[in-house]
Protein backbone atom coordinates (compact mmCIF):
# COMPACT_ATOMS: atom_id res chain seq x y z
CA UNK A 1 -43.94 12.34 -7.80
CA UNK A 2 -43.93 12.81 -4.08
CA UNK A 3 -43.94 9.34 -2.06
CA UNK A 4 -47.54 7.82 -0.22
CA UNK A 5 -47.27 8.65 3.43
CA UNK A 6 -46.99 4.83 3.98
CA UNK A 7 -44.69 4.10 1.20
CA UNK A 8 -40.47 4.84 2.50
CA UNK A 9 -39.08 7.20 -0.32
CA UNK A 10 -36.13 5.01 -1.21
CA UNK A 11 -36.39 2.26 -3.49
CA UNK A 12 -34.03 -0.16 -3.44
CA UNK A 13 -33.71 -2.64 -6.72
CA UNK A 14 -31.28 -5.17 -4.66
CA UNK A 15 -29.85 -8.69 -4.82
CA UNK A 16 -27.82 -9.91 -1.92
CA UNK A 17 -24.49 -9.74 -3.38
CA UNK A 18 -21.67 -7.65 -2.20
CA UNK A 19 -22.44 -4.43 -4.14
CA UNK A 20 -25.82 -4.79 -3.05
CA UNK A 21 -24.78 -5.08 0.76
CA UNK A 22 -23.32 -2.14 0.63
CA UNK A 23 -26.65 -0.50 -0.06
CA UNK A 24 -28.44 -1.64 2.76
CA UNK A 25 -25.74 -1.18 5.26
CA UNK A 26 -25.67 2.21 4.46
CA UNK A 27 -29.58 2.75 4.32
CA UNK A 28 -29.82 0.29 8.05
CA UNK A 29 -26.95 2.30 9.45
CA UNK A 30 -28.62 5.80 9.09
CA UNK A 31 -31.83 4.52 9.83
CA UNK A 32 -33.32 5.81 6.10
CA UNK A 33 -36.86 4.14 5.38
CA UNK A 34 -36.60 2.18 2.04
CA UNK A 35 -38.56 -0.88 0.09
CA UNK A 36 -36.51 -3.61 -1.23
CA UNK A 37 -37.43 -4.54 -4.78
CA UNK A 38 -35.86 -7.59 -5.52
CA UNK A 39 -33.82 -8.01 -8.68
CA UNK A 40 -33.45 -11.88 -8.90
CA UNK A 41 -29.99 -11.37 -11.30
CA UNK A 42 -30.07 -15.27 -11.26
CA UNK A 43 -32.89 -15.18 -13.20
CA UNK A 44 -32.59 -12.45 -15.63
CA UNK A 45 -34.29 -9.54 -13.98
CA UNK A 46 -31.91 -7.06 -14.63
CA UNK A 47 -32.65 -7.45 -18.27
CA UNK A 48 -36.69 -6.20 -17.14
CA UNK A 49 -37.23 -2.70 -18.99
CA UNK A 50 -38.28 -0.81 -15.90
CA UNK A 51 -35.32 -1.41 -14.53
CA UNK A 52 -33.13 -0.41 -17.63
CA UNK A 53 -34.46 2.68 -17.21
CA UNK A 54 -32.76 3.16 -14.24
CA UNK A 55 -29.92 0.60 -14.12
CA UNK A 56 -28.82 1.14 -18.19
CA UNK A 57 -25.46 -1.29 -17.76
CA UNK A 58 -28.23 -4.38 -16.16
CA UNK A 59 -26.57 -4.41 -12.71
CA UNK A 60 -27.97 -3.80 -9.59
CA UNK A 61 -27.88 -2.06 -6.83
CA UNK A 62 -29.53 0.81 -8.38
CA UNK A 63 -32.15 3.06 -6.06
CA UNK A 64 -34.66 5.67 -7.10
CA UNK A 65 -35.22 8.59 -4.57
CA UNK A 66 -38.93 9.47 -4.80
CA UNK A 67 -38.06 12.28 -2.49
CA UNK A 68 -35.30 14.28 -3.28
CA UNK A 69 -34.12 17.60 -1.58
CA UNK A 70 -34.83 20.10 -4.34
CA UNK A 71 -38.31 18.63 -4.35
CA UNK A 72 -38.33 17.42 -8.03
CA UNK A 73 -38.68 14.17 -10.16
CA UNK A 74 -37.73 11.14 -8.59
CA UNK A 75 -34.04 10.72 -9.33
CA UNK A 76 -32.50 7.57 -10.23
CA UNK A 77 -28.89 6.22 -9.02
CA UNK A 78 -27.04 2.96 -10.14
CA UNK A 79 -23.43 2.00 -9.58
CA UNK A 80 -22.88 1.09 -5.96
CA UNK A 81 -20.42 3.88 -5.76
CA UNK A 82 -22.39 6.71 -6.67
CA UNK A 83 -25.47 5.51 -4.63
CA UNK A 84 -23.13 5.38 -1.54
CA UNK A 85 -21.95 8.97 -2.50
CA UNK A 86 -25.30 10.30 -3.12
CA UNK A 87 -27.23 8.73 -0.14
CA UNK A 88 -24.14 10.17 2.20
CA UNK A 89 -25.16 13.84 0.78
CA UNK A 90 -28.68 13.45 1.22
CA UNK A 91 -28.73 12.68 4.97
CA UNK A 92 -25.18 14.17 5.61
CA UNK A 93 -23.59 10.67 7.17
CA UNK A 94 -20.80 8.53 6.75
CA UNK A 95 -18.70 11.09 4.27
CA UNK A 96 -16.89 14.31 5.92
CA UNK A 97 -17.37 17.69 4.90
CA UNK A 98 -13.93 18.65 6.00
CA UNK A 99 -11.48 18.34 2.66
CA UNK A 100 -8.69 16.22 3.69
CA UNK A 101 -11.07 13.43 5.18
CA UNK A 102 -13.60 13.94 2.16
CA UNK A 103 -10.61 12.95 0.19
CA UNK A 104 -9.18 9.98 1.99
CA UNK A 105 -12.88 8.16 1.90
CA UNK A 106 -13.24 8.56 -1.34
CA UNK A 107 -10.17 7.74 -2.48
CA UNK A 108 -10.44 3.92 -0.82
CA UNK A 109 -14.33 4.21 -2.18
CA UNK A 110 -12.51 4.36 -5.37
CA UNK A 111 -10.01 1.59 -4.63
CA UNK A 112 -12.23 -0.64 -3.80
CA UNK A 113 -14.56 -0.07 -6.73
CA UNK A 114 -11.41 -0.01 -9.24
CA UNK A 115 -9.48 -2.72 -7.21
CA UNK A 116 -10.68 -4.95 -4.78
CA UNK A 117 -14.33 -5.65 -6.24
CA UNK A 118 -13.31 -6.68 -9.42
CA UNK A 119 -10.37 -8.58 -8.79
CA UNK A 120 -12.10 -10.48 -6.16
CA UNK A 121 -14.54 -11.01 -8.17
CA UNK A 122 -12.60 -12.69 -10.89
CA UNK A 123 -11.42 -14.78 -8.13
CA UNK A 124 -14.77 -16.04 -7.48
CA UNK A 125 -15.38 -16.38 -11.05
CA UNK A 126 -12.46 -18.68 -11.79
CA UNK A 127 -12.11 -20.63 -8.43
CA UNK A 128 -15.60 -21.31 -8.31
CA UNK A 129 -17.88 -20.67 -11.12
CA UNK A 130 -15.80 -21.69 -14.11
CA UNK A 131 -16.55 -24.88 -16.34
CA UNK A 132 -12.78 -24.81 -17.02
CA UNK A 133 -10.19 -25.00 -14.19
CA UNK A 134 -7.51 -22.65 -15.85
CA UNK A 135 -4.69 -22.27 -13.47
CA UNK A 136 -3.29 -19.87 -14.32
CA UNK A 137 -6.41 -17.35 -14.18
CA UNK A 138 -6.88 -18.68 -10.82
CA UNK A 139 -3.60 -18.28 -9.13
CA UNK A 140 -3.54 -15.02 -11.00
CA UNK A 141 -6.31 -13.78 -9.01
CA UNK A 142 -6.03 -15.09 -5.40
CA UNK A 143 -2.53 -13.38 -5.77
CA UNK A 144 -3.83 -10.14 -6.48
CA UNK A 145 -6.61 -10.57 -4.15
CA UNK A 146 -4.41 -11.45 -1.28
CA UNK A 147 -2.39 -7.76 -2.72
CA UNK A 148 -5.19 -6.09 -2.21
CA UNK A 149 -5.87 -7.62 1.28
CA UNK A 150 -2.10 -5.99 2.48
CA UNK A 151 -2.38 -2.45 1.59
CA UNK A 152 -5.78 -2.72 3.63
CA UNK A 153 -4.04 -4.39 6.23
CA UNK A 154 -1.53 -1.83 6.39
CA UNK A 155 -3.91 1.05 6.19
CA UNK A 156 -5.06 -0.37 9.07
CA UNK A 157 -2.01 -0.39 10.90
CA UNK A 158 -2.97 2.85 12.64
CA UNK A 159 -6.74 3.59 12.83
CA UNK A 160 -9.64 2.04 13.11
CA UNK A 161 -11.36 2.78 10.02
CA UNK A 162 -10.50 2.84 6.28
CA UNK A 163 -10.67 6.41 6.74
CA UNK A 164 -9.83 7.14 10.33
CA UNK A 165 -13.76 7.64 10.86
CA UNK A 166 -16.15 4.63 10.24
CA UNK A 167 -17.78 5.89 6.55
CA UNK A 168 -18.85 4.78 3.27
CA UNK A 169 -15.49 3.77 2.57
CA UNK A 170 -15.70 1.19 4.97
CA UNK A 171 -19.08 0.01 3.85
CA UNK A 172 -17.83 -0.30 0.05
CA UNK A 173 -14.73 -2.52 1.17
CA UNK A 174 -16.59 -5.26 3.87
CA UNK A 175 -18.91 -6.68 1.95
CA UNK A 176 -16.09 -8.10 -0.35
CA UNK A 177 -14.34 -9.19 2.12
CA UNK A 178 -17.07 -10.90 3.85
CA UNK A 179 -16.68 -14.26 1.20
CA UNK A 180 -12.50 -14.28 1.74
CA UNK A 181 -12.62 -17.97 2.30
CA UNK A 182 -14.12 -18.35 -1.07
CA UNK A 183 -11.31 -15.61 -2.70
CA UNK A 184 -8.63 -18.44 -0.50
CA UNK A 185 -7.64 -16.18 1.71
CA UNK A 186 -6.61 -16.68 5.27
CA UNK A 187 -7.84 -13.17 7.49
CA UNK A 188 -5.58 -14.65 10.38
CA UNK A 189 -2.48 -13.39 7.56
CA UNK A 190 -3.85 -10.02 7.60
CA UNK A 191 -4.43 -8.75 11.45
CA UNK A 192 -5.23 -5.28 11.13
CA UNK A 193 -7.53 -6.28 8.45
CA UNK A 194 -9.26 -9.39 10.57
CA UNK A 195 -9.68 -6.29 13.83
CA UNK A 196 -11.29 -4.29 11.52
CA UNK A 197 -13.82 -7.09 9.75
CA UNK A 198 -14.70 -8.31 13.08
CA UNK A 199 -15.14 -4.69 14.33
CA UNK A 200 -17.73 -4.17 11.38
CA UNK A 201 -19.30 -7.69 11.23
CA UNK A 202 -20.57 -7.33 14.96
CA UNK A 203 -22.82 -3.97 13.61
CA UNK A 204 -26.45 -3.91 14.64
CA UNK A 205 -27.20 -2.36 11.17
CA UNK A 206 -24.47 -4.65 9.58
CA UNK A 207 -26.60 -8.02 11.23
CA UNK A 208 -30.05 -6.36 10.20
CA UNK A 209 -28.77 -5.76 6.64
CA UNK A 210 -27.23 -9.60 5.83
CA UNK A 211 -29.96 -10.61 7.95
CA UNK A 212 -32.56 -9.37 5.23
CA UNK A 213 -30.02 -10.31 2.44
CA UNK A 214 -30.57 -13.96 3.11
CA UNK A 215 -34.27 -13.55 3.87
CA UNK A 216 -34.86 -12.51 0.49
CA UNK A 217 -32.37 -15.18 -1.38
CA UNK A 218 -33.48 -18.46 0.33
CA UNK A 219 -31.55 -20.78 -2.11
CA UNK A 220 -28.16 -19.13 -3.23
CA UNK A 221 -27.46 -21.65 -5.80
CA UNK A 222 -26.18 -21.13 -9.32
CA UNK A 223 -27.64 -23.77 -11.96
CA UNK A 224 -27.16 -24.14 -15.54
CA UNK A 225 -29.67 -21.87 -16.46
CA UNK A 226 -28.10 -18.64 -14.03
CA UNK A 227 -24.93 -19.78 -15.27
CA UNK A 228 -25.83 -18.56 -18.83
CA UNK A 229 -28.25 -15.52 -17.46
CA UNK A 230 -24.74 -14.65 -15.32
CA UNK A 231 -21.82 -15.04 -16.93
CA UNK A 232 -23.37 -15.38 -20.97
CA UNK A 233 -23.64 -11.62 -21.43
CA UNK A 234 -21.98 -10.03 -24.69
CA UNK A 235 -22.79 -6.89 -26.63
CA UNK A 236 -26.03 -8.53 -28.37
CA UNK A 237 -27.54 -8.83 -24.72
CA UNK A 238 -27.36 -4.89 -24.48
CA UNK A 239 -28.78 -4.61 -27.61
CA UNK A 240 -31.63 -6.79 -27.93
């Protein structure tokens, strides 16, 4: 299926959350034409069949290309990782071709999607979503959170990107950065680290692409009822 003329060829199935940031930073930074489909994971959307089909593990981001280079099917991509990686081959941006700096972006586009997401995201979990305060669980994770936060701040001791270039590297790691006063951390600690977040906060394309994050999720609240959607999910959910 080849796109409408009027319709953009990307579709984007997108929450404004960190992973799905990443998405749209990429897609406003190379100027690629795409439709936001909201995917309201507050509200159990992610369970929807049509987007199973595309997003089998019920997480967004997850994009279909309606128009993909060898001219086929629409392809389907979910994990943030692998969208950044194959969005960077279709338009040729924001990942080198040249071996040694192919391998440096992807190894932090690794790191963060082995280390700093989840961890930080366990810190949110347990410092702020939690019915139990367990301390434990908490210090446990602001610790390695603020671990994680030092070998980026002294990657950054000598260039100005992740990766020496600005790339999808870079684009994988702000976004989870962006809530560090949530994950109680202090970016005046980590100076190389606060340079660079300023550096990519003050983006045109980063701006556009929080500024349509919070145009689409008016009331970023989590209730009793997104609670359970959220944080609920065992093996029955998957198979149901």
């Amino acid at each position: 299926m080849r796109p409408n003329d009027d319709r953009p060829s990307i579709d984007l199935h997108y929450w404004p959350t960190p992973n799905g940031h990443k998405i749209t930073i990429f897609l406003e930074e190379t100027g690629t034409p795409y439709r936001i489909i909201p995917v309201n994971i507050g509200r159990g959307d992610q369970f929807q069949p049509e987007f199973l089909a595309i997003s089998p593990n019920n997480r967004m981001p997850a994009i279909v290309d309606r128009a993909p280079a060898d001219g086929g099917a629409p392809i389907p991509v979910f994990e943030s990782g692998a969208i950044l990686v194959y969005l960077a081959a279709k338009t040729g941006r924001f990942l080198p071709r040249d071996t040694r700096a192919w391998v440096q972006v992807l190894e932090w586009l690794f790191w963060q999607i082995a280390g700093l997401g989840p961890m930080a995201g366990q810190n949110h979990h347990f410092a702020n979503y939690a019915t139990e305060k367990l301390p434990y669980a908490i210090d446990r994770y602001v610790n390695e959170t603020a671990r994680l936060y030092a070998v980026l701040d002294k990657r950054l001791a000598d260039r100005d990107f992740v990766a020496g270039e600005y790339s999808i590297a870079d684009m994988a790691c702000y976004p989870w950065v962006v809530p560090h006063e949530r994950q109680r951390q202090n970016l005046a600690d980590f100076p190389n680290l606060k340079r660079w977040f300023e550096a990519i906060k003050n983006r045109p394309a980063v701006i556009r692409a929080y500024e349509k994050g919070k145009a689409i999720n008016t009331k970023p609240t989590i209730d009793e009822e997104s609670r359970k959607i959220l944080f609920g999910q065992t093996a029955a959910t998957v198979r149901r």
